[in-house]
N, C-alpha and C. Protein backbone atom coordinates (compact mmCIF):
# COMPACT_ATOMS: atom_id res chain seq x y z
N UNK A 1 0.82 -1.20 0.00
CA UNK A 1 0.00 0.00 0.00
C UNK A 1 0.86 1.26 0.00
N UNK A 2 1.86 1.28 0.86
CA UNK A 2 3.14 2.30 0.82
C UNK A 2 3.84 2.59 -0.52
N UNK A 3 3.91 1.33 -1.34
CA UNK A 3 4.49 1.41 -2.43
C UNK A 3 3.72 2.45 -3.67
N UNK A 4 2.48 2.02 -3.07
CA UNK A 4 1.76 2.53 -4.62
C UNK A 4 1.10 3.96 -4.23
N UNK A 5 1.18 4.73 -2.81
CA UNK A 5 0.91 5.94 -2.63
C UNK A 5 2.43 6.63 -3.21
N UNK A 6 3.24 5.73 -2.79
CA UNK A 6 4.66 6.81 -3.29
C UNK A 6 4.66 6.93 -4.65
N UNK A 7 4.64 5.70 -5.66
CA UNK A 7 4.68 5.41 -6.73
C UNK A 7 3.40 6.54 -7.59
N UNK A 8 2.60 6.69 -7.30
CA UNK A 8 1.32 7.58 -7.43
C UNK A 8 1.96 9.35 -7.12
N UNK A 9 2.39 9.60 -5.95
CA UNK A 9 2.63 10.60 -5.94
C UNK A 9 4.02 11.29 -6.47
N UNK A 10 4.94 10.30 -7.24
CA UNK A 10 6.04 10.58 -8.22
C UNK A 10 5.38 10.69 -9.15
N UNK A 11 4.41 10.26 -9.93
CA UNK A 11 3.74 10.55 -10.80
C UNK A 11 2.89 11.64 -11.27
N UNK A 12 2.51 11.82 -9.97
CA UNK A 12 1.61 13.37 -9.66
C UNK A 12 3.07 14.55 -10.31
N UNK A 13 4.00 14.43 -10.15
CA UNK A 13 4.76 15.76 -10.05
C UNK A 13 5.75 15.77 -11.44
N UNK A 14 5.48 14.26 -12.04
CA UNK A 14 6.16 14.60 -13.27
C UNK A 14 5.08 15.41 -14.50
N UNK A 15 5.51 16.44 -14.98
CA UNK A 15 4.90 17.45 -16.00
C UNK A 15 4.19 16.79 -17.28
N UNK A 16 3.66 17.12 -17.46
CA UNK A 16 2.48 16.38 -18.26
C UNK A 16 2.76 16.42 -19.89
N UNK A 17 4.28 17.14 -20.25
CA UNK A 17 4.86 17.50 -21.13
C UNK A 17 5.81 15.65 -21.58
N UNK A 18 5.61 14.91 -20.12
CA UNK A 18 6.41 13.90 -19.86
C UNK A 18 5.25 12.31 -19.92
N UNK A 19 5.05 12.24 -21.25
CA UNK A 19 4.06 10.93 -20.88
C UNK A 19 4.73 9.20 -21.97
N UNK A 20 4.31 8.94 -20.70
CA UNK A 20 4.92 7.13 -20.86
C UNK A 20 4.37 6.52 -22.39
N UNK A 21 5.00 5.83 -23.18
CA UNK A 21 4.63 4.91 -24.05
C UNK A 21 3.98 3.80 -23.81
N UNK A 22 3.53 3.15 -24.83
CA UNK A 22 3.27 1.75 -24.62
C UNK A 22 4.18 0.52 -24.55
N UNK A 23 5.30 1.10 -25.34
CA UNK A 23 6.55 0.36 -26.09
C UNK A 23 7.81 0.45 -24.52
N UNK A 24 7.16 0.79 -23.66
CA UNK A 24 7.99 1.07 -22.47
C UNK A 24 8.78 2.26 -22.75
N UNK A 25 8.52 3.23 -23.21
CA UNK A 25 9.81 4.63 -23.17
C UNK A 25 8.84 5.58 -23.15
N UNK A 26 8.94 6.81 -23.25
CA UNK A 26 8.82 7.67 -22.83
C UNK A 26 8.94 8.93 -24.63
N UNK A 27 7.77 9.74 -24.24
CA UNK A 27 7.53 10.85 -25.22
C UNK A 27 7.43 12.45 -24.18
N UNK A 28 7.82 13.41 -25.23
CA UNK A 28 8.41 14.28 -24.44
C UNK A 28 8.23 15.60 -25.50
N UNK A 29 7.45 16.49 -25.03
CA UNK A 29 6.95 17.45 -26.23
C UNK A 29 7.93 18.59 -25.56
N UNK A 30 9.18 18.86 -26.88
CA UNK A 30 9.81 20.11 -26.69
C UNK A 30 9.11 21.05 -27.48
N UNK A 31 10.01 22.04 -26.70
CA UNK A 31 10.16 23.63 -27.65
C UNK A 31 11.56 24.29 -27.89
N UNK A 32 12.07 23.91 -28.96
CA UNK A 32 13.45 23.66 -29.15
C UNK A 32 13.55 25.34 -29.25
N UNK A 33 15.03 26.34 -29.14
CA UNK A 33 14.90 27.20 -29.24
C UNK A 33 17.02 27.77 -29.77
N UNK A 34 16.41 27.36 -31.02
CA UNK A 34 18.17 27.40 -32.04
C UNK A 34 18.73 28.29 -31.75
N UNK A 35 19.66 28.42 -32.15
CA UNK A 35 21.09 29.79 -32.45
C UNK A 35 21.41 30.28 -31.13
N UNK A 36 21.29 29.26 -29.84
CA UNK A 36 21.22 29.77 -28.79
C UNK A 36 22.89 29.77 -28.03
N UNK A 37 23.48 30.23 -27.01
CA UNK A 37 25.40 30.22 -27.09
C UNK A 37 25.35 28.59 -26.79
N UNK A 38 24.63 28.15 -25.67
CA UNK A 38 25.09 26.84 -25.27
C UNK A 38 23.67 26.02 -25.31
N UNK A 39 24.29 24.80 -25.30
CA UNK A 39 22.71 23.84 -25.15
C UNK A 39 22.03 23.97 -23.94
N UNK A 40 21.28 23.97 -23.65
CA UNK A 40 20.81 23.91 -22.09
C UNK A 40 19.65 23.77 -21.74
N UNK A 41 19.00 22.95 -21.04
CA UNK A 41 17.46 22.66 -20.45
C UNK A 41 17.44 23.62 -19.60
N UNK A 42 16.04 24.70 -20.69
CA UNK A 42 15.90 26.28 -19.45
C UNK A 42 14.80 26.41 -18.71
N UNK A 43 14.00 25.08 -19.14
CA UNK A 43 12.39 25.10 -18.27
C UNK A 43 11.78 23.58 -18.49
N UNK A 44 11.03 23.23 -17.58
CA UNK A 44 9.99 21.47 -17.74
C UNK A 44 9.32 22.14 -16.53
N UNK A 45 7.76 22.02 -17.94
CA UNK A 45 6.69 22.57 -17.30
C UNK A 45 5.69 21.55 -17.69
N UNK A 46 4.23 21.54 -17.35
CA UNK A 46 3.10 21.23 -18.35
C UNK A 46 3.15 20.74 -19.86
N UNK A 47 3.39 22.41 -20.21
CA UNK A 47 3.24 22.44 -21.47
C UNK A 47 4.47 22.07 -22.18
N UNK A 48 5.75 22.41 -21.81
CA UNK A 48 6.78 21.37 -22.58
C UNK A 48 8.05 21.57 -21.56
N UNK A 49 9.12 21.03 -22.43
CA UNK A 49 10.27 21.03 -21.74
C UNK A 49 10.96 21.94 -22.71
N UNK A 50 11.66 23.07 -22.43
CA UNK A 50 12.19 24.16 -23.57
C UNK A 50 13.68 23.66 -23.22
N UNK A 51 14.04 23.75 -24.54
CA UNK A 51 15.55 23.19 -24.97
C UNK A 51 16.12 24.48 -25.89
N UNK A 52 17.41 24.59 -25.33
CA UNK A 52 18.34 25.94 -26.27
C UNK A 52 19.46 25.12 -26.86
N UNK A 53 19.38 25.49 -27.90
CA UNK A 53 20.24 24.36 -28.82
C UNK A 53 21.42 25.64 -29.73
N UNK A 54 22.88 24.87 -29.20
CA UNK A 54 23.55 26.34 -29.90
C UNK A 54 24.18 26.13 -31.29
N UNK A 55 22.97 25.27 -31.89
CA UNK A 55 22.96 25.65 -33.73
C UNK A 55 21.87 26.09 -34.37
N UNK A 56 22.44 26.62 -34.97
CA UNK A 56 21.02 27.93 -36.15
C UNK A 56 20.13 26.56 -36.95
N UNK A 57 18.69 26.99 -36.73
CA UNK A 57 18.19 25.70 -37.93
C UNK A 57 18.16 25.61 -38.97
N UNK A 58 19.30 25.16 -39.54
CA UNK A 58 19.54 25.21 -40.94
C UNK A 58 19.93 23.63 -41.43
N UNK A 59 19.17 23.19 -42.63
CA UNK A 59 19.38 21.92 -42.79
C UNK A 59 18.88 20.82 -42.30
N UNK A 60 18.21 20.55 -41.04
CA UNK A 60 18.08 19.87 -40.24
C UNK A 60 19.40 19.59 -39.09
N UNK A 61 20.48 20.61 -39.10
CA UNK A 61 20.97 20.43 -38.09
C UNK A 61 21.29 20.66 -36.52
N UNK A 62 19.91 21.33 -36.32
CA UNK A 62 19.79 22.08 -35.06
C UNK A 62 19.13 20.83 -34.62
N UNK A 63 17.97 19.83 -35.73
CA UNK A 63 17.20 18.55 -35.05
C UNK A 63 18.81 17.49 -34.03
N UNK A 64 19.61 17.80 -35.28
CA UNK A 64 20.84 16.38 -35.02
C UNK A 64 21.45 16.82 -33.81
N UNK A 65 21.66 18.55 -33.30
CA UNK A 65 22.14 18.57 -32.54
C UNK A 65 21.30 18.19 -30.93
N UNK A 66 20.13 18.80 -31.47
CA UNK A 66 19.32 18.70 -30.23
C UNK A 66 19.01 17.11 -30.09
N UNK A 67 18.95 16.01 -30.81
CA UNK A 67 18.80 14.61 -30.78
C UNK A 67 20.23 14.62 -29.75
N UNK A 68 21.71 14.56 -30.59
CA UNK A 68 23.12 14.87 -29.54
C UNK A 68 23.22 15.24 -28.41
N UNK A 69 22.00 16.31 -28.14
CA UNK A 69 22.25 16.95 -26.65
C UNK A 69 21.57 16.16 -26.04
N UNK A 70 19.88 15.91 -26.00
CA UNK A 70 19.21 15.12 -25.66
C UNK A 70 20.27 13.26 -25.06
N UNK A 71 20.84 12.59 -25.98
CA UNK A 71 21.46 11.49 -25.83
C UNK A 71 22.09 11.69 -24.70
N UNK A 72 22.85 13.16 -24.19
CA UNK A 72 23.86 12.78 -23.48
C UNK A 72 23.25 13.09 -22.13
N UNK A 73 21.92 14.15 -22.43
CA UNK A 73 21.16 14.60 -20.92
C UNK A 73 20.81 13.10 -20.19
N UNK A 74 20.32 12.05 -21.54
CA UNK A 74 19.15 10.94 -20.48
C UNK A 74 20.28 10.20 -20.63
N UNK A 75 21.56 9.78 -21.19
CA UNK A 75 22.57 9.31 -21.13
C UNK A 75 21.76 7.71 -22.21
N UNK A 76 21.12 8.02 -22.88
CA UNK A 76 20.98 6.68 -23.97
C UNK A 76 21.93 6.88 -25.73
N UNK A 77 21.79 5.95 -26.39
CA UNK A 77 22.23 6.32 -27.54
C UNK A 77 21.21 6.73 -28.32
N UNK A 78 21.89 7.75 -29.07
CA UNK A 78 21.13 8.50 -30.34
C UNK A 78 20.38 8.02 -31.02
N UNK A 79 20.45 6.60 -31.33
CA UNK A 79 19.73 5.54 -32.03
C UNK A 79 18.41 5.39 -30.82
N UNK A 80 18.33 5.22 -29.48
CA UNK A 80 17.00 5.41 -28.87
C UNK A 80 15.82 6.69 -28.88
N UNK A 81 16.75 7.58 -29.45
CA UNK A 81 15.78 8.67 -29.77
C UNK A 81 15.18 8.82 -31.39
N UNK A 82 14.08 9.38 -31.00
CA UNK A 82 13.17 9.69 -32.63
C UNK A 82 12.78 10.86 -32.54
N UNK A 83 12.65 11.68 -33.23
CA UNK A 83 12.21 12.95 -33.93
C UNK A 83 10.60 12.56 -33.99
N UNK A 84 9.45 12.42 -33.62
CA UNK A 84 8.39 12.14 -34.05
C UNK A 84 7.68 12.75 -34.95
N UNK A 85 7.70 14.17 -34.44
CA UNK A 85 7.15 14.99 -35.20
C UNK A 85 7.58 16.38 -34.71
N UNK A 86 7.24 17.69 -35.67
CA UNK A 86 8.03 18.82 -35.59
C UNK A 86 9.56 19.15 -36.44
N UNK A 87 10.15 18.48 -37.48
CA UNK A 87 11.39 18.62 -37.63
C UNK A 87 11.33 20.23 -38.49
N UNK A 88 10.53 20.83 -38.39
CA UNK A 88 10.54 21.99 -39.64
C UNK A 88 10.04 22.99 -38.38
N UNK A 89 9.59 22.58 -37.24
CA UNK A 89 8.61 23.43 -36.32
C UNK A 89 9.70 23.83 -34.91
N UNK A 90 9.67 24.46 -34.08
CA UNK A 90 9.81 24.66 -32.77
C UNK A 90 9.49 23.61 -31.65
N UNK A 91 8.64 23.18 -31.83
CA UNK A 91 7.45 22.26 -31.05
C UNK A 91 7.51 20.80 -31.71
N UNK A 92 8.60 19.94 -30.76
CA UNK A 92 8.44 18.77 -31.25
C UNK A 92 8.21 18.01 -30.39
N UNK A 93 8.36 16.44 -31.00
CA UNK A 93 7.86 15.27 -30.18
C UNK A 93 8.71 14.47 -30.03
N UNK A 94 9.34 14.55 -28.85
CA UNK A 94 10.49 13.44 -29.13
C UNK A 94 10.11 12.20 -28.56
N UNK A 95 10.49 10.66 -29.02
CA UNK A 95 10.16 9.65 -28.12
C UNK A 95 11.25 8.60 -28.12
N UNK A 96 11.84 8.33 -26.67
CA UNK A 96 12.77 7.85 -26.28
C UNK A 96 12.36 6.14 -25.67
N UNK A 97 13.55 5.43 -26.08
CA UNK A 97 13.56 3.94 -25.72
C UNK A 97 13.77 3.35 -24.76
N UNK A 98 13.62 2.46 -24.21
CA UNK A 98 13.94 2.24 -22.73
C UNK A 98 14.04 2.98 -21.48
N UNK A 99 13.53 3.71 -21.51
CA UNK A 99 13.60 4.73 -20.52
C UNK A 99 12.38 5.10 -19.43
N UNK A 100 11.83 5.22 -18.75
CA UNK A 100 10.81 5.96 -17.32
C UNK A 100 10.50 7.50 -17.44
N UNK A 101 9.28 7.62 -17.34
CA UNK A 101 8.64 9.40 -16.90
C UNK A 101 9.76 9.45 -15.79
N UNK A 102 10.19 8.61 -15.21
CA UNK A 102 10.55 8.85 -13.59
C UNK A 102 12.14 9.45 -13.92
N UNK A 103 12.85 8.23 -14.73
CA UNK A 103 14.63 8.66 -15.03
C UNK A 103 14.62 9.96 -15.90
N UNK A 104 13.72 10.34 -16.60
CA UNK A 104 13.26 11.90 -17.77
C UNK A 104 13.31 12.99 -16.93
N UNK A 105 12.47 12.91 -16.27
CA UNK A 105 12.34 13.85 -15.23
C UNK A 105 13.13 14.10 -14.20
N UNK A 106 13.88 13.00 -13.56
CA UNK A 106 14.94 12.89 -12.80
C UNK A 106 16.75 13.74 -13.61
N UNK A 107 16.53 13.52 -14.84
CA UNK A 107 17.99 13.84 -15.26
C UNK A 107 17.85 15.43 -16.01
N UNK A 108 16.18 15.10 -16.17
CA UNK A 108 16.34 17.04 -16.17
C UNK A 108 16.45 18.34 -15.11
N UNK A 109 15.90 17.40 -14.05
CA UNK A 109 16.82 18.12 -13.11
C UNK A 109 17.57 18.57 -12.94
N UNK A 110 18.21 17.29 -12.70
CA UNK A 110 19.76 17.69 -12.72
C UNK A 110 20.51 18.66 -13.65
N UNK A 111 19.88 18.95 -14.79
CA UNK A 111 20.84 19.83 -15.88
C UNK A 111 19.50 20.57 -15.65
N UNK A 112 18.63 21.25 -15.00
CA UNK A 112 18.32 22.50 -14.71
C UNK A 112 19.00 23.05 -13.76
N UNK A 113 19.26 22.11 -12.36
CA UNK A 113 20.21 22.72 -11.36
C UNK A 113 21.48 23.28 -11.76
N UNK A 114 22.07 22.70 -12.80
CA UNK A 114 23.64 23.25 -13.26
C UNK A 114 23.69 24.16 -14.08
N UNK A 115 22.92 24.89 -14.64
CA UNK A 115 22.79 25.97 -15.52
C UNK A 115 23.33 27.25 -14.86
């Protein structure tokens, strides 16, 4: 019974920007924000998790970098992440492999505290 009030109320506090798959991983609606000096997770709210990515979007390489930054925040390989949707937009969908709402939310923390 202890287990599943705690388990319930970690859930309560992860952002709704942060929702679980079926496939066991985890989807994650950014708001990517290019040409910025350094990469950096500057907010995880509700409505998304805002990402500063320090390449201009040109080409699709602000997606590759922000996929790069992303890999090294949740610490998976690049190959577990997908672009879902958004590659032309601000507002994307990213969805990650093997991974927990719980470890997502946990490692953005951490790289909000260090900013």
């Amino acid at each position: 019974m202890c287990t599943r009030l705690l388990a319930s109320s970690i859930e309560n506090l992860i952002p709704r920007s942060i929702k679980a798959t079926r496939c066991g991983g985890v989807q994650i609606l950014i708001n990517a924000r290019p040409g910025a000096k350094t990469n950096m997770i500057t907010d995880v709210s509700d409505e998304s998790v805002c990402v500063h990515i320090k390449v201009a979007a040109k080409d699709g390489e602000a997606n590759n970098e922000l996929v790069s930054y992303l890999s090294e925040v949740f610490k998976v390989k690049k190959t577990q992440i997908n672009l879902e949707r958004g590659t032309k937009s601000r507002t994307k969908f990213i969805a990650i492999e093997s991974i927990s709402p719980e470890q997502v939310f946990e490692s953005l923390k951490l790289y909000l505290k260090t900013k």
